[in-house]
Protein backbone atom coordinates (compact mmCIF):
# COMPACT_ATOMS: atom_id res chain seq x y z
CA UNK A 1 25.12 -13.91 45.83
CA UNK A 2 26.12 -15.24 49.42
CA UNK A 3 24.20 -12.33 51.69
CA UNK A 4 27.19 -11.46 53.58
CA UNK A 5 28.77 -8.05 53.19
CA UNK A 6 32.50 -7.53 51.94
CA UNK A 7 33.85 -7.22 55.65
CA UNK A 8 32.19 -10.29 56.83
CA UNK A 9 33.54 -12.29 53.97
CA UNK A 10 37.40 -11.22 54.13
CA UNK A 11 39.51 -13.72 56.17
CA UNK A 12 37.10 -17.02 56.08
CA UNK A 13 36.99 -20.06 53.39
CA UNK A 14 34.81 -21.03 50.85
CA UNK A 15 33.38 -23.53 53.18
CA UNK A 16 32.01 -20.89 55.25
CA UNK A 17 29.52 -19.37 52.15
CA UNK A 18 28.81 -22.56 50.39
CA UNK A 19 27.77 -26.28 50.57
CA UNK A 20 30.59 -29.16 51.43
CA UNK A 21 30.38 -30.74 47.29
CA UNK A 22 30.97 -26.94 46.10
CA UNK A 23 33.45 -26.17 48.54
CA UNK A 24 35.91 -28.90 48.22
CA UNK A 25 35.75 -28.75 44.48
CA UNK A 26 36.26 -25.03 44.68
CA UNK A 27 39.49 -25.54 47.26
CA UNK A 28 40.99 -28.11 44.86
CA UNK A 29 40.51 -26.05 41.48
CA UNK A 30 42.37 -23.14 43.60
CA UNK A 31 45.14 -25.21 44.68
CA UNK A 32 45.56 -26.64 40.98
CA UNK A 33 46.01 -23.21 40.10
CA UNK A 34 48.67 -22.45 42.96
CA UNK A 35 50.61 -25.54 42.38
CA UNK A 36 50.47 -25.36 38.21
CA UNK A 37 49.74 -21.59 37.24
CA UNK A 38 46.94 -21.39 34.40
CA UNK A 39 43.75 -19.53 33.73
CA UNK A 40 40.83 -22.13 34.51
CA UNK A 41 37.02 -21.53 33.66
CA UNK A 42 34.43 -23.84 34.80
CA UNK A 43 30.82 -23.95 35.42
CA UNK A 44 29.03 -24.95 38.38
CA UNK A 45 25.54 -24.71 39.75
CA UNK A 46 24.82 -22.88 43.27
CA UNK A 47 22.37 -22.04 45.86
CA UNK A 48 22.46 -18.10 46.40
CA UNK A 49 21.69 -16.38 49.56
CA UNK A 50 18.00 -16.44 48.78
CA UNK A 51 18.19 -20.38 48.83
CA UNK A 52 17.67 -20.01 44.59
CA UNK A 53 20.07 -22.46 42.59
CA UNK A 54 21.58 -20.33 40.01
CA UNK A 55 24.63 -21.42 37.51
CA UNK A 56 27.65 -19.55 37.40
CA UNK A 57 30.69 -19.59 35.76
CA UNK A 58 34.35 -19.49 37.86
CA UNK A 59 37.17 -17.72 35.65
CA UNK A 60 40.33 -17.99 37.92
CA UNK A 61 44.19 -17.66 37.89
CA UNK A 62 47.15 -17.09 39.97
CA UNK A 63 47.98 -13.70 41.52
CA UNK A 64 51.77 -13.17 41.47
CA UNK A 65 54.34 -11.47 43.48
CA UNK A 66 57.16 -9.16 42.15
CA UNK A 67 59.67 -12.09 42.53
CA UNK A 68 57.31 -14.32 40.06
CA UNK A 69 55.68 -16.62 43.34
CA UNK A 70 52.42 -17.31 43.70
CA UNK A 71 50.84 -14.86 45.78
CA UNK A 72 47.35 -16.68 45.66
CA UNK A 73 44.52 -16.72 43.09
CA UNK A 74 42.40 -13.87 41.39
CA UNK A 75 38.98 -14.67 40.03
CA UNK A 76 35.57 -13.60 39.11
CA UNK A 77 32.27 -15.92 39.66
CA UNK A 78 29.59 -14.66 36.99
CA UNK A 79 25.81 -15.05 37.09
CA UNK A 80 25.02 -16.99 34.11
CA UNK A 81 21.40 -18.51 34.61
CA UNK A 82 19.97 -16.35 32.05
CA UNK A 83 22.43 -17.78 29.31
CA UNK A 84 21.60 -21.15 30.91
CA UNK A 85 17.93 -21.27 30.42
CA UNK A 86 18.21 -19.59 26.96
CA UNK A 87 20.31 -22.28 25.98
CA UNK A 88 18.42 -25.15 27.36
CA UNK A 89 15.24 -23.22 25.23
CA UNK A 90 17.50 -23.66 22.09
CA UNK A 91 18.32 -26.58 22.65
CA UNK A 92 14.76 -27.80 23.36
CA UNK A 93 13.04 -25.85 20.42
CA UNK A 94 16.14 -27.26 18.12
CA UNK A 95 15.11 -30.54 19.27
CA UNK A 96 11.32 -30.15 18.27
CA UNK A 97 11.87 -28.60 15.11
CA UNK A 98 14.64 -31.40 14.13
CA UNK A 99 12.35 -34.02 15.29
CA UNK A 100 9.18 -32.44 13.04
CA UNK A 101 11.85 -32.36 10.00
CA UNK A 102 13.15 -35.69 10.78
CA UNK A 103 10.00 -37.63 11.47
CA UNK A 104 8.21 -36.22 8.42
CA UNK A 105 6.13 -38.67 6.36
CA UNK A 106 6.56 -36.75 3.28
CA UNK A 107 10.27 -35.39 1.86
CA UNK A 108 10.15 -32.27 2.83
CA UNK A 109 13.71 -29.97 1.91
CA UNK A 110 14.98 -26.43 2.14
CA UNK A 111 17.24 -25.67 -1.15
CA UNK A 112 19.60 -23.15 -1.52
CA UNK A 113 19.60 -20.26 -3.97
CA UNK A 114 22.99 -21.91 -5.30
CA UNK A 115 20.89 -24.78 -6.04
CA UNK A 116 22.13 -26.89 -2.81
CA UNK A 117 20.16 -28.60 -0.53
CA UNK A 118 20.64 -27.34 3.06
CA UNK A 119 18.21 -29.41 4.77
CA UNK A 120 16.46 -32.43 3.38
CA UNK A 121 14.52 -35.22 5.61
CA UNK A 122 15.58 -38.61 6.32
CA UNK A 123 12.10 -39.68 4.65
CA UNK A 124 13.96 -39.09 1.27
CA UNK A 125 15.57 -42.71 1.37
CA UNK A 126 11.89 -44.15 2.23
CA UNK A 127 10.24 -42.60 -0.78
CA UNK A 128 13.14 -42.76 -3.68
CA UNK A 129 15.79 -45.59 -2.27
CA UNK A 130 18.13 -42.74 -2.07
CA UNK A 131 19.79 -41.47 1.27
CA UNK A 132 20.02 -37.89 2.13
CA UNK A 133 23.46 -37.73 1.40
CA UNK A 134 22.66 -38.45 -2.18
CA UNK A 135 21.08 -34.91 -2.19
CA UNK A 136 23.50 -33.28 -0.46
CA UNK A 137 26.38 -33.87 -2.45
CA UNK A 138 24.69 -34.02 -5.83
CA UNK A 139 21.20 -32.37 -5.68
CA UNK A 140 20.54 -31.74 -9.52
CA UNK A 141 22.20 -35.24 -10.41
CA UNK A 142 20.04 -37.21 -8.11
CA UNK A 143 17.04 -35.61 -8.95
CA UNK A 144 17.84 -36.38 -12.82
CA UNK A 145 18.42 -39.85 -11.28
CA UNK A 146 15.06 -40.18 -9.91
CA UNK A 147 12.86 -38.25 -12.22
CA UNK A 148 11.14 -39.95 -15.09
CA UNK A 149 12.55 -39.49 -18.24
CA UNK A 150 9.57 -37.85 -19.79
CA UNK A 151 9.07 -35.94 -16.67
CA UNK A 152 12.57 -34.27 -16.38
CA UNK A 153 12.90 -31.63 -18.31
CA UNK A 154 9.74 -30.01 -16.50
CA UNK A 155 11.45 -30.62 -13.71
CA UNK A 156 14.93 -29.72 -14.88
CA UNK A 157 12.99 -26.36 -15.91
CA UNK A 158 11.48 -25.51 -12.36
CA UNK A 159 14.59 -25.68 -10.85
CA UNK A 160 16.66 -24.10 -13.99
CA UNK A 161 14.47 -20.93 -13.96
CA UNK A 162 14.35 -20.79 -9.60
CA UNK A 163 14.98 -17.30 -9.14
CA UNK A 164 14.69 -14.58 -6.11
CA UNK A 165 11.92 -13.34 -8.21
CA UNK A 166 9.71 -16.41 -7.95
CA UNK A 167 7.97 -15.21 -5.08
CA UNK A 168 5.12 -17.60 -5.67
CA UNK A 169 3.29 -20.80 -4.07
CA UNK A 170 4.71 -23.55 -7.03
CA UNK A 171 2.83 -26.88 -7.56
CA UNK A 172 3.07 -30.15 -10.24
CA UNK A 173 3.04 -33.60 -10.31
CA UNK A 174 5.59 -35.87 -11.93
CA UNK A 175 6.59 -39.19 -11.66
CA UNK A 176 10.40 -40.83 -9.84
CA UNK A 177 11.38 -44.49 -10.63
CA UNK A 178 12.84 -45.26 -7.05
CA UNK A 179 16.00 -47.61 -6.54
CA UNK A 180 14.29 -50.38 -6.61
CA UNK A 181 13.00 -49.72 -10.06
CA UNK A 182 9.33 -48.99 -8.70
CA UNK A 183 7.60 -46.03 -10.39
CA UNK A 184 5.54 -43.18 -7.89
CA UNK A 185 3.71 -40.55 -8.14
CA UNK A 186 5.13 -37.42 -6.90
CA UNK A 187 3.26 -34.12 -5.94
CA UNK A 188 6.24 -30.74 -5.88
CA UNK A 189 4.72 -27.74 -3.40
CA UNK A 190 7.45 -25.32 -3.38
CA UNK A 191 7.59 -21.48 -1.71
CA UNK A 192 10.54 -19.03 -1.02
CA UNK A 193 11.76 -18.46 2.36
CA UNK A 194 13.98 -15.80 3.74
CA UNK A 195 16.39 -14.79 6.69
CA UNK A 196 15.51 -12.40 9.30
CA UNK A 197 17.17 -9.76 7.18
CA UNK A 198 14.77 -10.73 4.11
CA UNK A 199 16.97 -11.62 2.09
CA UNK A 200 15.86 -14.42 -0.32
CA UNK A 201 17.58 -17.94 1.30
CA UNK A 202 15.82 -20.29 -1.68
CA UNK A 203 13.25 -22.30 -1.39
CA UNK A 204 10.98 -24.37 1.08
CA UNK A 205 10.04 -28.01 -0.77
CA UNK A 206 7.69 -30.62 0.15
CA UNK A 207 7.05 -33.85 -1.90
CA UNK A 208 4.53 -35.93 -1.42
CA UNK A 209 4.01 -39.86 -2.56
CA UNK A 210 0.44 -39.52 -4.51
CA UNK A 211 0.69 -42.75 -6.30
CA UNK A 212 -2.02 -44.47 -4.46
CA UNK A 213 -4.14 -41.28 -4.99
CA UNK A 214 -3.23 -41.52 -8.54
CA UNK A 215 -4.46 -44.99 -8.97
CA UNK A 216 -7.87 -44.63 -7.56
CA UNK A 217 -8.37 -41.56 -9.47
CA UNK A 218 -7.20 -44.01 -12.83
CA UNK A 219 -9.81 -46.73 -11.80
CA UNK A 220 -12.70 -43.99 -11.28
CA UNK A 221 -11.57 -42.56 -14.54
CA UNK A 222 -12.10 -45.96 -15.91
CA UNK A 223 -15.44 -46.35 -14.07
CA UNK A 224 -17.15 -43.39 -14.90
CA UNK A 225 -15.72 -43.84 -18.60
CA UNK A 226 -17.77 -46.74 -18.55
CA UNK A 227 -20.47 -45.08 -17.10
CA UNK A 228 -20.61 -42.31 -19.46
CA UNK A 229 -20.12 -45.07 -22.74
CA UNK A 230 -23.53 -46.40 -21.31
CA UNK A 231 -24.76 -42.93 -20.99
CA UNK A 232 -23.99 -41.86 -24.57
CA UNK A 233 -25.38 -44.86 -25.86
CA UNK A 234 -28.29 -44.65 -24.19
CA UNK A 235 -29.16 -40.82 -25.14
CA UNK A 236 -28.41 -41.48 -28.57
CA UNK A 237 -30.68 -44.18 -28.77
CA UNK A 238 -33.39 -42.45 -26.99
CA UNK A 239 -33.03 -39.48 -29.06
CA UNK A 240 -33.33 -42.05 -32.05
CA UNK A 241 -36.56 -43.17 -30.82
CA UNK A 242 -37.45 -39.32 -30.56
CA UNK A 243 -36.45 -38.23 -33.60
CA UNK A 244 -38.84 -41.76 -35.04
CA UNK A 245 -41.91 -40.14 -32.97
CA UNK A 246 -41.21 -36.53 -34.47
CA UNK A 247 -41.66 -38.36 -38.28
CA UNK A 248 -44.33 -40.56 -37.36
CA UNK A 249 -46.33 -37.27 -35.85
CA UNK A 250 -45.61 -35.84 -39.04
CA UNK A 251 -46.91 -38.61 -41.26
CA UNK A 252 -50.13 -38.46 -38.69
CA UNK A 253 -50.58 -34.80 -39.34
CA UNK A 254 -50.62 -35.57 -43.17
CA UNK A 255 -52.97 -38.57 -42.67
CA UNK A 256 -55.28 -36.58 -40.66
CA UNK A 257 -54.77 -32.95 -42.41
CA UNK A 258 -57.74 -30.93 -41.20
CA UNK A 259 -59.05 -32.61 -38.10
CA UNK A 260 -57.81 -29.53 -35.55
CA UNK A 261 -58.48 -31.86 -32.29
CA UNK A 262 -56.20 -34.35 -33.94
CA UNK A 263 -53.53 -31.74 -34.80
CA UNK A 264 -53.74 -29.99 -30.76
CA UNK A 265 -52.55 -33.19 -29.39
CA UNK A 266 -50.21 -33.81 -32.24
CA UNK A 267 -48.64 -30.29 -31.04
CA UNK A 268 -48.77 -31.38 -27.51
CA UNK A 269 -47.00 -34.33 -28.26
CA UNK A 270 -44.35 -32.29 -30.48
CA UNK A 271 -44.01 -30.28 -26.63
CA UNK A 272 -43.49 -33.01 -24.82
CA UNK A 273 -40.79 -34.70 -27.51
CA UNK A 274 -38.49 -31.08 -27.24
CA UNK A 275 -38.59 -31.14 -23.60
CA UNK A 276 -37.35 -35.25 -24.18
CA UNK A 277 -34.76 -33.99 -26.09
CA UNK A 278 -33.50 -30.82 -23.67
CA UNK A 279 -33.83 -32.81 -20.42
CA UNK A 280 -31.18 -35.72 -22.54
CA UNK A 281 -29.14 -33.32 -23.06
CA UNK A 282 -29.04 -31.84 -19.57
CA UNK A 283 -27.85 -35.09 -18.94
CA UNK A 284 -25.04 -34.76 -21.33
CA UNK A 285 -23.83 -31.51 -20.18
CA UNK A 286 -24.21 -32.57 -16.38
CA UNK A 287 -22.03 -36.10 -16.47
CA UNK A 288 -19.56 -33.76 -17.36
CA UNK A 289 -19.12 -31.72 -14.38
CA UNK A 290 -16.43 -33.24 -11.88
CA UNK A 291 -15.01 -35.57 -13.90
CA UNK A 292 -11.90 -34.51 -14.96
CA UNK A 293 -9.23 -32.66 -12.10
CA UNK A 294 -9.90 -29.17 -11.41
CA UNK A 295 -7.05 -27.04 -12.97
CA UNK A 296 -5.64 -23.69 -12.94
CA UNK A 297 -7.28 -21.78 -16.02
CA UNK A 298 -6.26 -18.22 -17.29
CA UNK A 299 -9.80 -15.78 -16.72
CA UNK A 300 -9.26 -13.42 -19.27
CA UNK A 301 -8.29 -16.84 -22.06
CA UNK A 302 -11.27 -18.07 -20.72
CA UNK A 303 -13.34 -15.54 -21.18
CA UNK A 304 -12.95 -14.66 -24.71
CA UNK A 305 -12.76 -18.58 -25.66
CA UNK A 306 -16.45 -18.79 -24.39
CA UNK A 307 -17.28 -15.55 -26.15
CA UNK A 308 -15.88 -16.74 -29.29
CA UNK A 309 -18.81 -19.55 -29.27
CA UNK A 310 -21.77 -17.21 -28.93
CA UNK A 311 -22.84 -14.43 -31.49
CA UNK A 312 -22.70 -11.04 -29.78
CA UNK A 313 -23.94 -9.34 -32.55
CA UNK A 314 -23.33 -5.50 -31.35
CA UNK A 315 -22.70 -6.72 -27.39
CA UNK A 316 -19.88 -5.39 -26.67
CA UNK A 317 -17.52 -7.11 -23.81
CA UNK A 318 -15.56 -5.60 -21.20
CA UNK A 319 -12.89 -7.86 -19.90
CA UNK A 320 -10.98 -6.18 -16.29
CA UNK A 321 -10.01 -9.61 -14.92
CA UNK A 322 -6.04 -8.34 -14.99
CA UNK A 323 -3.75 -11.22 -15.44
CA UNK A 324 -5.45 -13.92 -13.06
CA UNK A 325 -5.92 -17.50 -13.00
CA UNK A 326 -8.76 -19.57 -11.37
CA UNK A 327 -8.72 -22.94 -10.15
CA UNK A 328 -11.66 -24.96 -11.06
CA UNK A 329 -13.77 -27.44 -12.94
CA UNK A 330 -12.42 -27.56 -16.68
CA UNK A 331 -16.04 -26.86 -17.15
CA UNK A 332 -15.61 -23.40 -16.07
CA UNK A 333 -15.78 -21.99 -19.60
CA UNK A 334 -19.39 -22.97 -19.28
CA UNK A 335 -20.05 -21.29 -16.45
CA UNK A 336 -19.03 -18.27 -18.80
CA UNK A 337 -20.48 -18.84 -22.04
CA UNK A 338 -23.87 -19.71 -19.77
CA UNK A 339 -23.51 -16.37 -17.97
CA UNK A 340 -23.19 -14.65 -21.34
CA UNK A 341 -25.85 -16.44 -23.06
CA UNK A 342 -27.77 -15.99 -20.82
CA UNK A 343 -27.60 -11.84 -20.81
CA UNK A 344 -28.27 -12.45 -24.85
CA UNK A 345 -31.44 -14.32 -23.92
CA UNK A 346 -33.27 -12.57 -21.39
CA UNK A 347 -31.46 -8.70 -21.49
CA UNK A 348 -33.63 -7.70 -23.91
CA UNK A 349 -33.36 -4.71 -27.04
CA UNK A 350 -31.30 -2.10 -24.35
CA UNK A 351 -28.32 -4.38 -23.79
CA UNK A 352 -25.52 -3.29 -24.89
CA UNK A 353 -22.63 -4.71 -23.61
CA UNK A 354 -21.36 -7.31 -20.54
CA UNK A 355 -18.21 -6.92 -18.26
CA UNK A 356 -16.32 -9.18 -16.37
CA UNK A 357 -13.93 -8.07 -13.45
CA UNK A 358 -12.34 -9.02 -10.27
CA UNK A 359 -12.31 -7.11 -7.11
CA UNK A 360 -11.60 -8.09 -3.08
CA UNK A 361 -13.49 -7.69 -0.01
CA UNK A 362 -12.36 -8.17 3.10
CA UNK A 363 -11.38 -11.74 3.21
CA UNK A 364 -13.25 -12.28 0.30
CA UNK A 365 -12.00 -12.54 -3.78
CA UNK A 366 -14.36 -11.71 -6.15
CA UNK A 367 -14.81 -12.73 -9.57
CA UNK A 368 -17.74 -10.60 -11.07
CA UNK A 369 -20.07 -10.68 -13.68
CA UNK A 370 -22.37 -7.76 -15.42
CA UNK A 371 -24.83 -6.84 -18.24
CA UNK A 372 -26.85 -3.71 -18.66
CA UNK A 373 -29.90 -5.23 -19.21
CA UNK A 374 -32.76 -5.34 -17.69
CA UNK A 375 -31.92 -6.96 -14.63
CA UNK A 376 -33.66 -9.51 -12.85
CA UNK A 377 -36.43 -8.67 -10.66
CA UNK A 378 -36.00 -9.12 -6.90
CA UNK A 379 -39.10 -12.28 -6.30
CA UNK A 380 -37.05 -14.01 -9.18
CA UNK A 381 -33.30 -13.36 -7.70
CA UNK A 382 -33.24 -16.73 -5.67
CA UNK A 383 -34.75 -18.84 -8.16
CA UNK A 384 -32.94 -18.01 -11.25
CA UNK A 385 -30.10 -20.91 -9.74
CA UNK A 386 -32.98 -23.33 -9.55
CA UNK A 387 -33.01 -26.44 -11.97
CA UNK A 388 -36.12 -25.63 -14.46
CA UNK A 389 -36.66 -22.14 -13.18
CA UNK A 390 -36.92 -19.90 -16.52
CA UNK A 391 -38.23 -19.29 -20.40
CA UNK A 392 -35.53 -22.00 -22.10
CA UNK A 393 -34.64 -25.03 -20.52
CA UNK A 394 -33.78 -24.01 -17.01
CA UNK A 395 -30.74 -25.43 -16.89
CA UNK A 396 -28.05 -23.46 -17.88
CA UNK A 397 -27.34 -21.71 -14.50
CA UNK A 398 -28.18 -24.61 -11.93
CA UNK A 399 -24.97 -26.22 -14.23
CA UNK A 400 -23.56 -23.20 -13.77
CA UNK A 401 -23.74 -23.40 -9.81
CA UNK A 402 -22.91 -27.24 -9.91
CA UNK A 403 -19.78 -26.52 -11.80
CA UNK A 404 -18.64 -23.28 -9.71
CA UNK A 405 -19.35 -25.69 -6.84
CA UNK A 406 -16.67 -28.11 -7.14
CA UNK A 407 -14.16 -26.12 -6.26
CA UNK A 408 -15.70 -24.34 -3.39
CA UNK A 409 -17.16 -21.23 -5.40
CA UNK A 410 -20.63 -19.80 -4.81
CA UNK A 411 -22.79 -17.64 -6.68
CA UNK A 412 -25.29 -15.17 -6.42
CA UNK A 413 -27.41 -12.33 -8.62
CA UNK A 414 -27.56 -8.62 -6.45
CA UNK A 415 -28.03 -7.04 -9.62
CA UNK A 416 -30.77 -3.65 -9.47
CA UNK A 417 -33.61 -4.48 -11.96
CA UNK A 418 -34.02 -2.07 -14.91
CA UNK A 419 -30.35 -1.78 -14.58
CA UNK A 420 -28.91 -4.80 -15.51
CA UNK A 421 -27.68 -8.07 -14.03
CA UNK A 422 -24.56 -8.91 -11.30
CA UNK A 423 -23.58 -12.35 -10.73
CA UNK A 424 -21.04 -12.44 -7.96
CA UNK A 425 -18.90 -15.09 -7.96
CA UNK A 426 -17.13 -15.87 -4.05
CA UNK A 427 -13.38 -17.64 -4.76
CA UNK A 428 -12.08 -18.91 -1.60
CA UNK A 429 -8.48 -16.96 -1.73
CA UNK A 430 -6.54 -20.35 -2.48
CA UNK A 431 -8.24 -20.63 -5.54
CA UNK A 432 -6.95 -17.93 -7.43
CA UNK A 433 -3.69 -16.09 -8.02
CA UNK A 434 -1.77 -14.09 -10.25
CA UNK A 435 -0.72 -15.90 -13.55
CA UNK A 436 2.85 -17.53 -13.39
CA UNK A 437 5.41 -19.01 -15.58
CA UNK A 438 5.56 -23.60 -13.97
């Protein structure tokens, strides 16, 4: 600490190992001792014999003879730099963290597996009119404060039924009226969180104001309600005018009974009509897509929902999905019953049954589709997803890939021909999970 060896230290004075400032301090701390016995601690930062500053802590008292006098003063100077900078690195990284918590824009909380809130952010009072200290001493009345009426008994539920065994990624949206009477739009992402030990320490909340979100997507409901009135209107009375040109070619067939020329292009018209009335439908099926929020929809429900609408005759189905949900277009039971109907279209007399199933790769989750047809040959693999391409309309699985689309999911056939078809059906990993209980 001072370079000096014990012999070349005993008989001199502080002043003669450190600087003037430490050394007078150091002389009157000792005499406070002498004069008023007591044990004294004190930190104090040094230069060592290397020239380093280092901090150290002085733990000193008086030395006594047999007759009770001071004899001088007995002490120990101990290294602590290490506890120093470890402290100054809590203190920093406590600053950060309470800073990131503090200065959140949404509400974010940590609750308690007694139902308590042990951390919630100041941003609470900003977004409900509430302070934090609402929450802390009444969580469950507060929230009941805040929550719409019609909302609060889902709510009351989620945190009723919070359990160590809800090990799961939770999300909902419900509404607050704030303090100033102002209805919001709230969105609820909860997850557990535990100690270093593992043991389950509640949950991890974040709330987040949606209600501007919530009012664009009302006015582009509006809009495309609009949009789809005109739409409707419009196919029906196009189809109208289609369904006057199928009587009128009828009434010409009759009028001119026996001129074949006549009845070709009487056919060829009749063509042209049924493609008119497939391509307006198209357009029916295909304003759908997107319209409506994606949502969280059980696979295996799903599955035999669409199957319910087709006739599958002596098809069996095989349904290994387990207990999953997907999240995606509420279209997605099309994407089904066009991946079925397809295999009853084009599998021809050997088909006997289709299977659905799940399986992960790597970083991949994989939601897959099978018949054991007769496959798809290998020119035909990449065009089968092409608006137009095939022996019926063409459509069914360009929808398919429009709807699958929207939330991220792609699709493609690597079936073997003569063997059936395999639609493979990527799902980015946030887009499924296991079925759960809001």
């Amino acid at each position: 600490m001072v370079g000096l060896s014990r012999d070349e230290i005993i008989g001199k004075t502080i002043h003669d190992f450190f600087n003037k400032d430490l050394a007078d301090v150091y002389t009157l701390k000792d005499q406070e001792i002498i004069q008023n016995p007591h044990v004294q601690q004190y930190e104090y930062a040094i230069n060592n014999s290397k020239g380093e500053i280092i901090d150290v802590l002085f733990s000193k008292t008086a030395l006594f003879k047999a007759d009770g006098s001071v004899a001088g003063v007995v002490g120990v100077i101990l290294d602590i730099s290490n506890r120093k900078q470890m402290e100054k690195q809590l203190r920093e990284s406590e600053i950060k963290l309470r800073t990131l918590a503090d200065f959140t824009y949404d509400l974010e909380s940590w609750m308690s597996p007694e139902k308590e809130y042990i951390y919630i952010s100041p941003s609470c009072k900003r977004i409900t009119g509430y302070p934090a200290e609402d929450f802390y001493n009444s969580p469950m009345e507060t929230l009941q404060k805040i929550v719409h009426p019609d909302d609060w008994p889902r709510v009351y539920n989620h945190y009723n039924t919070m359990s160590e065994d809800m090990r799961n990624i939770i999300q909902f949206d419900f509404r607050i009226i704030t303090k100033d009477g102002e209805m919001k739009w709230i969105s609820h992402n909860c997850q557990p969180v535990y100690d270093l030990d593992g043991k389950w320490a509640g949950r991890r909340e974040a709330k987040r104001d949606i209600t501007f979100r919530k009012k664009i997507e009302e006015e582009l409901s509006k809009a495309n309600a609009k949009l789809n009135l005109l739409s409707s209107v419009t196919r029906h009375d196009v189809l109208n005018q289609v369904t006057a040109l199928y009587g009128y070619t009828e009434l010409a067939r009759e009028l001119y009974d026996g001129n074949e020329g006549f009845n070709d292009i009487l056919t060829k018209m009749e063509g042209l009509m049924g493609t008119i009335e497939r391509q307006i439908s198209f357009t029916k099926d295909y304003q759908e897509i997107g319209i409506d929020t994606p949502l969280w929809q059980h696979l295996g429900e799903t599955i035999k929902n669409a199957a319910i609408m087709l006739s599958m005759n002596d098809i069996s189905i095989d349904i290994e999905t387990g207990d999953y949900e997907i999240f995606a277009d509420p279209l997605f039971n099309k994407v089904v019953y066009n991946l079925i109907e397809n295999s009853l279209r084009h599998g021809g007399e050997g088909m006997s049954e289709v299977r659905f199933s799940v399986e992960e790769k790597d970083d991949r989750f994989i939601f897959v589709y099978e018949d054991n047809g007769k496959g798809i040959s290998y020119e035909n693999k990449e065009k089968v997803l092409i608006k137009g391409f095939g022996e019926n309309t063409g459509y069914g699985l360009f929808l398919t890939e429009n709807i699958l689309s929207i939330t991220g999911m792609k699709i493609h056939e690597c079936g073997v021909p003569g063997e059936g078809v395999r639609f493979e059906i990527d799902v980015p990993k946030d887009r499924i999970r296991k079925a759960i209980l809001s």
